[in-house]
C-alpha atoms as a PDB file:
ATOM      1  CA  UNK A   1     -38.888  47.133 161.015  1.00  0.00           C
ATOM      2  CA  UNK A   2     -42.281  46.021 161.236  1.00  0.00           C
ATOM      3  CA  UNK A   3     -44.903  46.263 163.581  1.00  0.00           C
ATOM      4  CA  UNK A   4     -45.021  42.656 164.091  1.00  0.00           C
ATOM      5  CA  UNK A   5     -41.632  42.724 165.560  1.00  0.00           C
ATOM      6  CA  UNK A   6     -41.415  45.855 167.031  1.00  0.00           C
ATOM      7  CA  UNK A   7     -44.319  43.768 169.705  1.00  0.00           C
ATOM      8  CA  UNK A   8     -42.311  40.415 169.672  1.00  0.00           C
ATOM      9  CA  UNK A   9     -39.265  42.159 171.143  1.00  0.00           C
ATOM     10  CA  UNK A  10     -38.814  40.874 174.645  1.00  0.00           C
ATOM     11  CA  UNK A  11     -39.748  43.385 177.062  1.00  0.00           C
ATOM     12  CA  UNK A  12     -37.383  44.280 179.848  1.00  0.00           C
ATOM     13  CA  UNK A  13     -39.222  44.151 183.427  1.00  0.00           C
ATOM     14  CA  UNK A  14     -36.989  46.826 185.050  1.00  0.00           C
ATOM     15  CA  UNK A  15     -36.823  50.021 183.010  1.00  0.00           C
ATOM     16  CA  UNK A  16     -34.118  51.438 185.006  1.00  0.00           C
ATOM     17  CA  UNK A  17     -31.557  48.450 183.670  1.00  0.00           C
ATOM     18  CA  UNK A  18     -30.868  47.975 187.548  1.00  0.00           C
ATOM     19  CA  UNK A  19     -31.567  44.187 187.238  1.00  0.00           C
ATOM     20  CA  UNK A  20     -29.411  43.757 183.529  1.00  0.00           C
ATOM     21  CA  UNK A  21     -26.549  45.278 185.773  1.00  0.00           C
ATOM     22  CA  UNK A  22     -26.667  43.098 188.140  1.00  0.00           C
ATOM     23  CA  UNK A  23     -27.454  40.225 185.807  1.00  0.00           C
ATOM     24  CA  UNK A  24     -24.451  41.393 183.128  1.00  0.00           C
ATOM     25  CA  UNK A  25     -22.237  41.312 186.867  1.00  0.00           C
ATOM     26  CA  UNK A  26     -23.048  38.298 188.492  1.00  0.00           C
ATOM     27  CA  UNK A  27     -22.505  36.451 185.005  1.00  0.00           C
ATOM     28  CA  UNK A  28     -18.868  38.502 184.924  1.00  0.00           C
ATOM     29  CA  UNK A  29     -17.790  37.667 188.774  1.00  0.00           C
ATOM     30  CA  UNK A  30     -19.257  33.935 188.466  1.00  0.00           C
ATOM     31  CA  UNK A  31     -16.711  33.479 185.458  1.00  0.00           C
ATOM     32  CA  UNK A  32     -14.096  35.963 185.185  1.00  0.00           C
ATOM     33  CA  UNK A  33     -14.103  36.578 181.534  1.00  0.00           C
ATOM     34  CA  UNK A  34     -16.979  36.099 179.116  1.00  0.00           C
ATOM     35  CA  UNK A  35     -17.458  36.460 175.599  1.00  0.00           C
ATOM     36  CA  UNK A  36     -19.958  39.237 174.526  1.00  0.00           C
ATOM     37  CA  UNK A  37     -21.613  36.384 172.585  1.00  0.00           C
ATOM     38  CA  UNK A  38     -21.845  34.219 175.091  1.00  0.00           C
ATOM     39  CA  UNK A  39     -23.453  36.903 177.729  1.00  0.00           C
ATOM     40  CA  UNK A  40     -26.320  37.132 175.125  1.00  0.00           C
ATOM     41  CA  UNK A  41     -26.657  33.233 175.151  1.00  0.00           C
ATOM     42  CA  UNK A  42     -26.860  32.760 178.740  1.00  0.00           C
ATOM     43  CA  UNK A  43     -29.325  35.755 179.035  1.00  0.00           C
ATOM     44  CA  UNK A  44     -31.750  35.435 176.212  1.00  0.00           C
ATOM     45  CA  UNK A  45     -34.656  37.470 178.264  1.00  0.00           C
ATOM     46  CA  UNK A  46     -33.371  40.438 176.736  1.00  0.00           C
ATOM     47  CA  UNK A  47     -32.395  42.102 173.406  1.00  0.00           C
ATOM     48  CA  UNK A  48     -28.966  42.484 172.163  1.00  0.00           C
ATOM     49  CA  UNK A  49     -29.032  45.919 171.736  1.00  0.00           C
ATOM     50  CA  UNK A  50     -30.247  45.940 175.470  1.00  0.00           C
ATOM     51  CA  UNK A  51     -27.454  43.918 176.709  1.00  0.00           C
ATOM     52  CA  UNK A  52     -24.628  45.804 174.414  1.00  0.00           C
ATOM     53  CA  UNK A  53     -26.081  49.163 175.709  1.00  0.00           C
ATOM     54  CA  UNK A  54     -25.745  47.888 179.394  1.00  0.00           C
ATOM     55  CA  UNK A  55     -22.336  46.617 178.681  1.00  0.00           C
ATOM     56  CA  UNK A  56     -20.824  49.743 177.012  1.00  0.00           C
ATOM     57  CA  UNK A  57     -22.248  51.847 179.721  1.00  0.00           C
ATOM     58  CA  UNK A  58     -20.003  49.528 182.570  1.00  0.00           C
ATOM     59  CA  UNK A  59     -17.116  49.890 180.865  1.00  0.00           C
ATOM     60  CA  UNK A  60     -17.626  53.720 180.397  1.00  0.00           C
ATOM     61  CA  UNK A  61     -18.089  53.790 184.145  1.00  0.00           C
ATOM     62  CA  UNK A  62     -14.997  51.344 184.934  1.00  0.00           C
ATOM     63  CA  UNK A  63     -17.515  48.841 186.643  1.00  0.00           C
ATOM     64  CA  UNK A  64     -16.127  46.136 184.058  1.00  0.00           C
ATOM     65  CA  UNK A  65     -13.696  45.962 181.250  1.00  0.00           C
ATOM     66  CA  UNK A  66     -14.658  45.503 177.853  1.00  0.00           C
ATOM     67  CA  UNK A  67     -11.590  44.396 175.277  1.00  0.00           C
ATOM     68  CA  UNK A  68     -11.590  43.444 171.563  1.00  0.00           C
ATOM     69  CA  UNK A  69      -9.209  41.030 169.662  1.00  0.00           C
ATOM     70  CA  UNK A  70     -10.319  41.010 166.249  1.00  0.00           C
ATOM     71  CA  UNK A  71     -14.152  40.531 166.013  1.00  0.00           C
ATOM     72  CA  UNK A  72     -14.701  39.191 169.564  1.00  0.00           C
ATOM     73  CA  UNK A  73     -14.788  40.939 172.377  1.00  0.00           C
ATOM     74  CA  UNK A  74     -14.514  39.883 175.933  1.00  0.00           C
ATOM     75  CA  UNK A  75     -15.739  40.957 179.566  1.00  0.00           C
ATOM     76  CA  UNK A  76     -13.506  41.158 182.178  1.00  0.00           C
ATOM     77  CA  UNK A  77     -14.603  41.697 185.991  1.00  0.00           C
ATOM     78  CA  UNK A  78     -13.051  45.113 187.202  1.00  0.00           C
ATOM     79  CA  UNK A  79     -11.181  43.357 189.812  1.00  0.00           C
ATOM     80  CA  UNK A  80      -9.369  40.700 187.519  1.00  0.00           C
ATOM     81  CA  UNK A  81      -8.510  42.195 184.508  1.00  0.00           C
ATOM     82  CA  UNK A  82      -5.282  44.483 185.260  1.00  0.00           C
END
C-alpha cells in the first residue's frame, strides 16, 4: 500500500465507532434487511474494512444478525430476523 493512499483513506470522525453503530443501525431498523453491499453504498464516508469491522462486531454481540447465502450476505435488525 502506498503512502499516497494510506492519506486518501477517509478518516472516521468518531474513533470510538459510536456514530458507525448507530449509522450501521438506523440504516438496519429504517429497512429491515440490507445487503452488506448496499450498507457500503449508502454510507460511503467510511472504509469497507471500517464498516465490515463494525458489522461483525454487532453480530458477535447479538445487536444485529448477519447471514450469508452464497457470496452475499445480508443484515437483519435483531428484532426481525427470528
Amino acid at each position: 500500500m502506498t503512502m499516497n493512499a494510506l492519506l486518501d483513506a477517509p478518516i472516521m470522525a468518531d474513533p470510538s465507532g459510536e456514530n458507525l453503530d448507530s449509522e450501521i443501525l438506523d440504516q438496519i431498523e429504517e429497512q429491515s434487511v440490507v445487503s452488506l453491499d448496499a450498507l457500503i453504498s449508502l454510507l460511503p464516508q467510511y472504509s469497507w474494512n471500517q464498516i465490515f469491522h463494525t458489522v461483525d462486531r454487532l453480530a458477535r454481540c447479538g445487536k444485529i444478525v448477519l447471514r450469508r447465502h452464497r457470496f452475499d450476505y445480508s443484515l437483519f435488525s435483531a428484532h426481525y430476523a427470528s
